[in-house]
C-alpha atoms as a PDB file:
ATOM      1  CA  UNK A   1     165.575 248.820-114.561  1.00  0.00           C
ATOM      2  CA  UNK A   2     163.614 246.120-116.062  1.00  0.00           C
ATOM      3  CA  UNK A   3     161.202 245.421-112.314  1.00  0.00           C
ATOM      4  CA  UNK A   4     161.755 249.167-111.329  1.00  0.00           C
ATOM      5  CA  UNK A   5     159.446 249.316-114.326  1.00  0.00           C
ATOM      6  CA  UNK A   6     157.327 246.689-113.426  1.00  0.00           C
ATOM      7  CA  UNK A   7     156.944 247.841-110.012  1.00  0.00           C
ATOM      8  CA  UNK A   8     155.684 251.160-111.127  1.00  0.00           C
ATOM      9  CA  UNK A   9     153.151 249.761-113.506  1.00  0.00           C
ATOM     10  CA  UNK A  10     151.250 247.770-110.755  1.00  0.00           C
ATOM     11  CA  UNK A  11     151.193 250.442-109.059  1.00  0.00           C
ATOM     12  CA  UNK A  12     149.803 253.271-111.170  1.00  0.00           C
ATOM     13  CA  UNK A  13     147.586 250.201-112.907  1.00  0.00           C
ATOM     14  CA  UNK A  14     146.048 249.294-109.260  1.00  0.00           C
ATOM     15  CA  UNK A  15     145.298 252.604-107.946  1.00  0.00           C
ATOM     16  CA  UNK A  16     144.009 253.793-111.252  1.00  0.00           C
ATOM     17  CA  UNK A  17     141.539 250.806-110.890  1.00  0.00           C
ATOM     18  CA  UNK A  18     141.136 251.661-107.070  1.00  0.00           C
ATOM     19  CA  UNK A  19     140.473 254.984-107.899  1.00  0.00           C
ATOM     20  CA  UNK A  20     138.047 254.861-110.663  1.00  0.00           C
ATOM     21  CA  UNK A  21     134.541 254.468-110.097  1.00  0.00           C
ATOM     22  CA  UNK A  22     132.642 251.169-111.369  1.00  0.00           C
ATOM     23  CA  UNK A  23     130.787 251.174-114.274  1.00  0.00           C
ATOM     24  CA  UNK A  24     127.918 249.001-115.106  1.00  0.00           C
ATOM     25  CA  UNK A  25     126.365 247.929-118.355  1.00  0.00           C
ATOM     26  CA  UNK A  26     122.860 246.978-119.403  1.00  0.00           C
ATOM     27  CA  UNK A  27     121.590 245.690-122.663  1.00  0.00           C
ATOM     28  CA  UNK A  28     117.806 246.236-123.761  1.00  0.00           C
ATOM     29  CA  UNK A  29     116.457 243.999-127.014  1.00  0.00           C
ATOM     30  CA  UNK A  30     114.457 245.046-130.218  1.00  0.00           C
ATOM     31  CA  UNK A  31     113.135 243.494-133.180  1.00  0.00           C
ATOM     32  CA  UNK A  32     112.045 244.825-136.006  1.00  0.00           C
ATOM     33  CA  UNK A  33     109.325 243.189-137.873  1.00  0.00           C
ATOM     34  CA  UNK A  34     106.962 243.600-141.420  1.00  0.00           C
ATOM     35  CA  UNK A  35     104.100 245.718-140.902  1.00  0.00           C
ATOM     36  CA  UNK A  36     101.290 244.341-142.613  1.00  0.00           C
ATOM     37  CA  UNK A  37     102.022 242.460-145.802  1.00  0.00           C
ATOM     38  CA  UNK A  38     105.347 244.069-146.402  1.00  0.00           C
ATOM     39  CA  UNK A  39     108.400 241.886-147.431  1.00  0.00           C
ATOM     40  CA  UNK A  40     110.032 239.704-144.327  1.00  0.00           C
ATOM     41  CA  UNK A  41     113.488 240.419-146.519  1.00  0.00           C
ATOM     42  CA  UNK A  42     112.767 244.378-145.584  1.00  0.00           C
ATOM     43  CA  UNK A  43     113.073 243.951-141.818  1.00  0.00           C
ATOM     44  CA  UNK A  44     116.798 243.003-141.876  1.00  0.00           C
ATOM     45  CA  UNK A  45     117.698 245.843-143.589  1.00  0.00           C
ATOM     46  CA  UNK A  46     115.409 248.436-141.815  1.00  0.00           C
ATOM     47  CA  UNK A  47     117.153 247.039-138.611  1.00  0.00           C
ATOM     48  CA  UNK A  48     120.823 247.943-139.845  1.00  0.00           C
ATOM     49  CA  UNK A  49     119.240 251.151-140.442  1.00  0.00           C
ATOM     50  CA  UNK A  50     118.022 251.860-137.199  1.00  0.00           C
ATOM     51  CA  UNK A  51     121.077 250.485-135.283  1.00  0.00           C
ATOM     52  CA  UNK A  52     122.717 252.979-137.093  1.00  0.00           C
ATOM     53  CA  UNK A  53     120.753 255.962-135.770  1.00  0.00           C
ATOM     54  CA  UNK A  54     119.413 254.319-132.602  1.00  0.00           C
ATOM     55  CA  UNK A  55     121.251 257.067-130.228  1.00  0.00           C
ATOM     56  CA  UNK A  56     120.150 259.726-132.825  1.00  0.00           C
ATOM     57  CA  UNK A  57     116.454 259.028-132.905  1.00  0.00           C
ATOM     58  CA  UNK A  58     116.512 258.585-128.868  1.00  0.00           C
ATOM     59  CA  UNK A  59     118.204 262.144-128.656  1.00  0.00           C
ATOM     60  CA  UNK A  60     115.153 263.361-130.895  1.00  0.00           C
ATOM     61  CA  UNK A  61     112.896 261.358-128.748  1.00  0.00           C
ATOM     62  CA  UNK A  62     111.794 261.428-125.012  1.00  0.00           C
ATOM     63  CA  UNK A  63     114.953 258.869-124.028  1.00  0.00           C
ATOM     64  CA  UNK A  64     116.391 261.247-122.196  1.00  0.00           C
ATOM     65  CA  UNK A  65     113.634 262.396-120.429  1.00  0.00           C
ATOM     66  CA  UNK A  66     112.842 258.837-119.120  1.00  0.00           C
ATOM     67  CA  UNK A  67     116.543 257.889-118.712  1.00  0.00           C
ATOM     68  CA  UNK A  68     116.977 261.522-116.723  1.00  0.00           C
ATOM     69  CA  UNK A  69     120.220 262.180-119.168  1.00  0.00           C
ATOM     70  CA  UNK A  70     121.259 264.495-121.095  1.00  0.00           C
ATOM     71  CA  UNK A  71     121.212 263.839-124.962  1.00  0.00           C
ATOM     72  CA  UNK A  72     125.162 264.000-125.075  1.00  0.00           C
ATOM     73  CA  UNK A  73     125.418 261.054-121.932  1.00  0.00           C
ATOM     74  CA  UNK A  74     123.394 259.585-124.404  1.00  0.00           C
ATOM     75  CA  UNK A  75     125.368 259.796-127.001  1.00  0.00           C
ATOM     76  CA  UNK A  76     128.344 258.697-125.446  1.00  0.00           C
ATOM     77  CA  UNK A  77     127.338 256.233-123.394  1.00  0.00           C
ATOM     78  CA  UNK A  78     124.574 253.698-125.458  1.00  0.00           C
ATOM     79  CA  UNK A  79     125.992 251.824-128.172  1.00  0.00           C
ATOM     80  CA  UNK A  80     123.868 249.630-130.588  1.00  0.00           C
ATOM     81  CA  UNK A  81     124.807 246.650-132.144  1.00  0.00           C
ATOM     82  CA  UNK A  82     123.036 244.645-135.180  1.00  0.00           C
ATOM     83  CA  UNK A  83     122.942 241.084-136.401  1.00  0.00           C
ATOM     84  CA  UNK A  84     123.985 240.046-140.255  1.00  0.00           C
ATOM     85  CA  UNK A  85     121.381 237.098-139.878  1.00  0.00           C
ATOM     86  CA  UNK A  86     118.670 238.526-137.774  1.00  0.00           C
ATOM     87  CA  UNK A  87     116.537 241.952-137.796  1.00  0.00           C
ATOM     88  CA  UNK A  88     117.569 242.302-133.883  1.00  0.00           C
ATOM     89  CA  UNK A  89     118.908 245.305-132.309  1.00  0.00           C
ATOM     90  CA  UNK A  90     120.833 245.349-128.769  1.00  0.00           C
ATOM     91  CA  UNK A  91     121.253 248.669-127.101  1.00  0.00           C
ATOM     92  CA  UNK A  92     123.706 248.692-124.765  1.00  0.00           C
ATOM     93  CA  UNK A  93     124.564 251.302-122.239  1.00  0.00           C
ATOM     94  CA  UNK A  94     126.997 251.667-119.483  1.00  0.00           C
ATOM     95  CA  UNK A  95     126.793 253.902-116.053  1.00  0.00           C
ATOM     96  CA  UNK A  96     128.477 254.410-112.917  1.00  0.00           C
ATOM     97  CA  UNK A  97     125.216 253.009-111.477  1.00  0.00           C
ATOM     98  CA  UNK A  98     123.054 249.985-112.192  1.00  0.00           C
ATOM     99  CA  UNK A  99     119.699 251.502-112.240  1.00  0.00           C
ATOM    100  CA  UNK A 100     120.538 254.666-114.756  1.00  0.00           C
ATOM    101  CA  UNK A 101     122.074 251.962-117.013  1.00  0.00           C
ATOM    102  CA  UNK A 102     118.722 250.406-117.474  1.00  0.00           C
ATOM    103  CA  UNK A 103     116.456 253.451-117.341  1.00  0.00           C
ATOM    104  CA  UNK A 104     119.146 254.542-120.785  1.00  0.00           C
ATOM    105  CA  UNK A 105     118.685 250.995-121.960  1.00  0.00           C
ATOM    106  CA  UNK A 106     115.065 250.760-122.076  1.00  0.00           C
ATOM    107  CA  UNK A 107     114.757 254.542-122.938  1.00  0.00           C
ATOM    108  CA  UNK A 108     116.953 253.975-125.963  1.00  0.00           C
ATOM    109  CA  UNK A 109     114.827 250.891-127.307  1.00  0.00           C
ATOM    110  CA  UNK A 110     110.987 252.652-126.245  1.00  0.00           C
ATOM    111  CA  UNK A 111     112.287 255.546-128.603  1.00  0.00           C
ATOM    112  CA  UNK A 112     113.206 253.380-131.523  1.00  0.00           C
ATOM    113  CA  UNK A 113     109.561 251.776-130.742  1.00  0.00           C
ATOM    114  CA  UNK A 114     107.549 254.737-130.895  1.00  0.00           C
ATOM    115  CA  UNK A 115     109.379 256.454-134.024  1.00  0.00           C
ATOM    116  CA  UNK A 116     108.850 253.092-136.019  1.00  0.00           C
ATOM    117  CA  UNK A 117     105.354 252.861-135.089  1.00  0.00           C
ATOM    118  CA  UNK A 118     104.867 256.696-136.140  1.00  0.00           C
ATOM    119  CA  UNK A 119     106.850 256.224-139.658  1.00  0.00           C
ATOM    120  CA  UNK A 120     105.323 252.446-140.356  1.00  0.00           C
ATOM    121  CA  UNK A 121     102.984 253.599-143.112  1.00  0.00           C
ATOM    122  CA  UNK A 122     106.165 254.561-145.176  1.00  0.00           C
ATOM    123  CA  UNK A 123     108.665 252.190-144.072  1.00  0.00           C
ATOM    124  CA  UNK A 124     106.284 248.889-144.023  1.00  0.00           C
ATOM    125  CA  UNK A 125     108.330 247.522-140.947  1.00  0.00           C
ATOM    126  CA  UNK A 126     107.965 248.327-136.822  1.00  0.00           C
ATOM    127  CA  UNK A 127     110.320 248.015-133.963  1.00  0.00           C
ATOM    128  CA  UNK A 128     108.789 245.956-131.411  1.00  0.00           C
ATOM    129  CA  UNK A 129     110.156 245.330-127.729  1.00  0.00           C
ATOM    130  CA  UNK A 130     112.340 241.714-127.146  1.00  0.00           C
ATOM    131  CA  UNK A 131     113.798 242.000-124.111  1.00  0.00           C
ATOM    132  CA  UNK A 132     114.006 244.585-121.458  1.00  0.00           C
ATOM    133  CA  UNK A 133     116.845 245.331-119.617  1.00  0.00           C
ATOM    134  CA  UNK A 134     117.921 243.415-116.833  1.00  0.00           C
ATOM    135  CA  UNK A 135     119.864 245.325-113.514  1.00  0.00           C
ATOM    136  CA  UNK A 136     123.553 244.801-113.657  1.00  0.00           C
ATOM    137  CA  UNK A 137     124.712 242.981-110.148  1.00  0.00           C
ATOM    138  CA  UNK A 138     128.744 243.509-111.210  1.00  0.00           C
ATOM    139  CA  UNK A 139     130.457 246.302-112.942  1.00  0.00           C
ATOM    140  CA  UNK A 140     131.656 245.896-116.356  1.00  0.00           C
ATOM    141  CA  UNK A 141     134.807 248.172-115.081  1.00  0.00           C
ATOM    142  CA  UNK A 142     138.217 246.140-114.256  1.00  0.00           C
ATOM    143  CA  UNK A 143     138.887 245.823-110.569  1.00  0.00           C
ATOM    144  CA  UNK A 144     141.909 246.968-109.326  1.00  0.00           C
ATOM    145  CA  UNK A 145     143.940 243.423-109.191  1.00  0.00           C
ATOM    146  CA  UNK A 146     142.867 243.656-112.614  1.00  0.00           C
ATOM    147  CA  UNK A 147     144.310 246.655-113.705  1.00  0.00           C
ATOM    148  CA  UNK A 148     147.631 246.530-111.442  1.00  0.00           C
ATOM    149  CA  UNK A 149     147.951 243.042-113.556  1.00  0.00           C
ATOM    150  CA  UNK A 150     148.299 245.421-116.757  1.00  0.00           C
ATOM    151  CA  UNK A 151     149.627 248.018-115.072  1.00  0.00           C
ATOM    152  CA  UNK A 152     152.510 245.801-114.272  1.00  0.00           C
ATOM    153  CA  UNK A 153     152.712 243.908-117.885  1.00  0.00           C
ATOM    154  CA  UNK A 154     152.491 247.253-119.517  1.00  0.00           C
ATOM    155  CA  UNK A 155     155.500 248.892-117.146  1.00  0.00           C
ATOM    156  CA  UNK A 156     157.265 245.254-118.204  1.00  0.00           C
ATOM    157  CA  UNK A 157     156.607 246.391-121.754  1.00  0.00           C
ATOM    158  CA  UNK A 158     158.061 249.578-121.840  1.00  0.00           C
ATOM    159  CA  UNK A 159     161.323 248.181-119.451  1.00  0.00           C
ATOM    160  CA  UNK A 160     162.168 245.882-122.198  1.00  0.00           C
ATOM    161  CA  UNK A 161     161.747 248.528-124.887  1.00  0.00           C
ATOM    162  CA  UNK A 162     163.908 250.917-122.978  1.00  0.00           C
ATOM    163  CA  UNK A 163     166.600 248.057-122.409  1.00  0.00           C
ATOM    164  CA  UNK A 164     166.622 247.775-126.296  1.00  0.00           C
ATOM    165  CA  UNK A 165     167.269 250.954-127.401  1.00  0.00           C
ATOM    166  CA  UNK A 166     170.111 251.789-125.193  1.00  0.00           C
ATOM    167  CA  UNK A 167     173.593 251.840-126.339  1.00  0.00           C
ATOM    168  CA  UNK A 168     175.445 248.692-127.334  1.00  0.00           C
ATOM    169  CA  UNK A 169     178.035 246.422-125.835  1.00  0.00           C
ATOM    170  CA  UNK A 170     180.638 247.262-128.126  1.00  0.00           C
ATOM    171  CA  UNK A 171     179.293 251.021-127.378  1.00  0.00           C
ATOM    172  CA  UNK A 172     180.356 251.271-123.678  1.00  0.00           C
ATOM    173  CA  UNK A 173     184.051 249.500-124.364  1.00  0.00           C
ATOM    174  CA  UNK A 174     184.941 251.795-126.643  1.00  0.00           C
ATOM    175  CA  UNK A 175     183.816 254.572-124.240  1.00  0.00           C
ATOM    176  CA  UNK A 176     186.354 252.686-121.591  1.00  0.00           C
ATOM    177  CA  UNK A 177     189.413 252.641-123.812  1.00  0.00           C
ATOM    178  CA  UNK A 178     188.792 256.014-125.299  1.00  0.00           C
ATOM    179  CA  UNK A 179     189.483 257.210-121.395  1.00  0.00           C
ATOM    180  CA  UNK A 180     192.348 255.310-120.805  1.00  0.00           C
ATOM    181  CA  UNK A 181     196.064 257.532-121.960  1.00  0.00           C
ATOM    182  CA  UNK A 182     197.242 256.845-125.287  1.00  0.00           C
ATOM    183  CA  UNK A 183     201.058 255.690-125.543  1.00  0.00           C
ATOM    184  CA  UNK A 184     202.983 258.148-126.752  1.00  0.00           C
ATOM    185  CA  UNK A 185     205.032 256.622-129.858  1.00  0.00           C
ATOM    186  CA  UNK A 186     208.885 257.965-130.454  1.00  0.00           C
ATOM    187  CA  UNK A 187     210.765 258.653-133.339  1.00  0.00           C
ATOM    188  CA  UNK A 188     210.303 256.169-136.526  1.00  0.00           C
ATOM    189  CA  UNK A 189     213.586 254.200-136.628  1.00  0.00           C
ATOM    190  CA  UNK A 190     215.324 256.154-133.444  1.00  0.00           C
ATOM    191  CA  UNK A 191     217.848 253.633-131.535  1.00  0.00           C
ATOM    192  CA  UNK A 192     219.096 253.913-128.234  1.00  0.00           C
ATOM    193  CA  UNK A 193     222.395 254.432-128.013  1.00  0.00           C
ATOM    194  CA  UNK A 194     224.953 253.921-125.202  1.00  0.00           C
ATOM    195  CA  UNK A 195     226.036 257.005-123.472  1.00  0.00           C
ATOM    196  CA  UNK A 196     229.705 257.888-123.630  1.00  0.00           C
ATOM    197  CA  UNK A 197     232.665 256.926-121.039  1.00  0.00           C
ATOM    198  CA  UNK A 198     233.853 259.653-119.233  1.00  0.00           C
ATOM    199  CA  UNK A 199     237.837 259.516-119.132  1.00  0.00           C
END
């Protein structure tokens, strides 16, 4: 049971990854900085702010109009991520090609850009441009060897599990003498007796 399992795992695992089309990942860079003589302290937590609502403010922005997405592909595929230590933002996001993953990228990041420099009077801090995206030459996405390797450790996974939970040892012999006959027991303290001569 145990590689029957196994077996079927590499295969669902490797044509799942065979199957699925690769996805790519790009990562633009933003830092946000004091705006005039504003506190340096201010910029670290303006830039946990706008990590926070980085795919919101794009949506409001023109990021999808220079990504060419829709505001929900936006939404699900850009993710931004902050530093504790440093007023940096990375905005991450991940297509089935290389080039849309950087147009979202950068799109993301020129939207934070432009709403901080709109808002800087209030907020004493601006989002500048770090890094720019950089075109993905591998997918993110696990190849298929890849996935038939899980595929295969996960079907050994569940194999086990199933060998576990089915009925004991001790189970199955009791099963095997409850089918053989029973002895039929006679009379408590009968005694065979010899039959009688016949004259």
């Amino acid at each position: 049971m145990l590689p029957a399992s196994v077996l079927a795992g590499v295969v669902l695992g490797g044509g799942y990854g065979a199957l699925k089309s690769p996805e790519y990942a790009a990562t633009s860079y933003v830092i946000v900085v004091p705006a005039g003589k504003s506190d340096p302290a201010a910029a670290l937590g303006f830039a946990q702010a706008y990590g926070r609502v980085a795919t919101d403010i794009a949506v409001t922005g023109d990021a999808q109009v220079w990504a060419g997405v829709s505001a929900q592909t936006l939404r699900s595929s850009v993710q931004a991520a902050t530093s504790p230590d440093a007023p940096m933002i990375s905005i991450t996001a991940r297509a089935a090609k290389p080039a849309r993953a950087v147009s979202m990228a950068d799109g993301v990041a020129r939207a934070l850009v432009l709403n901080s420099s709109h808002v800087s009077g209030s907020t004493g801090v601006k989002v500048v441009q770090f890094s720019r995206a950089t075109k993905p030459s591998a997918p993110v996405s696990p190849s298929a060897p890849l996935s038939a390797l899980v595929g295969g450790c996960a079907g050994g996974l569940l194999g086990g599990l199933a060998l576990l939970v089915r009925p004991g040892r001790a189970t199955r012999a009791e099963a095997r003498h409850s089918r053989q006959p029973a002895a039929v027991p006679g009379p408590a303290g009968a005694q065979h007796l010899p039959e009688p001569e016949t004259v």
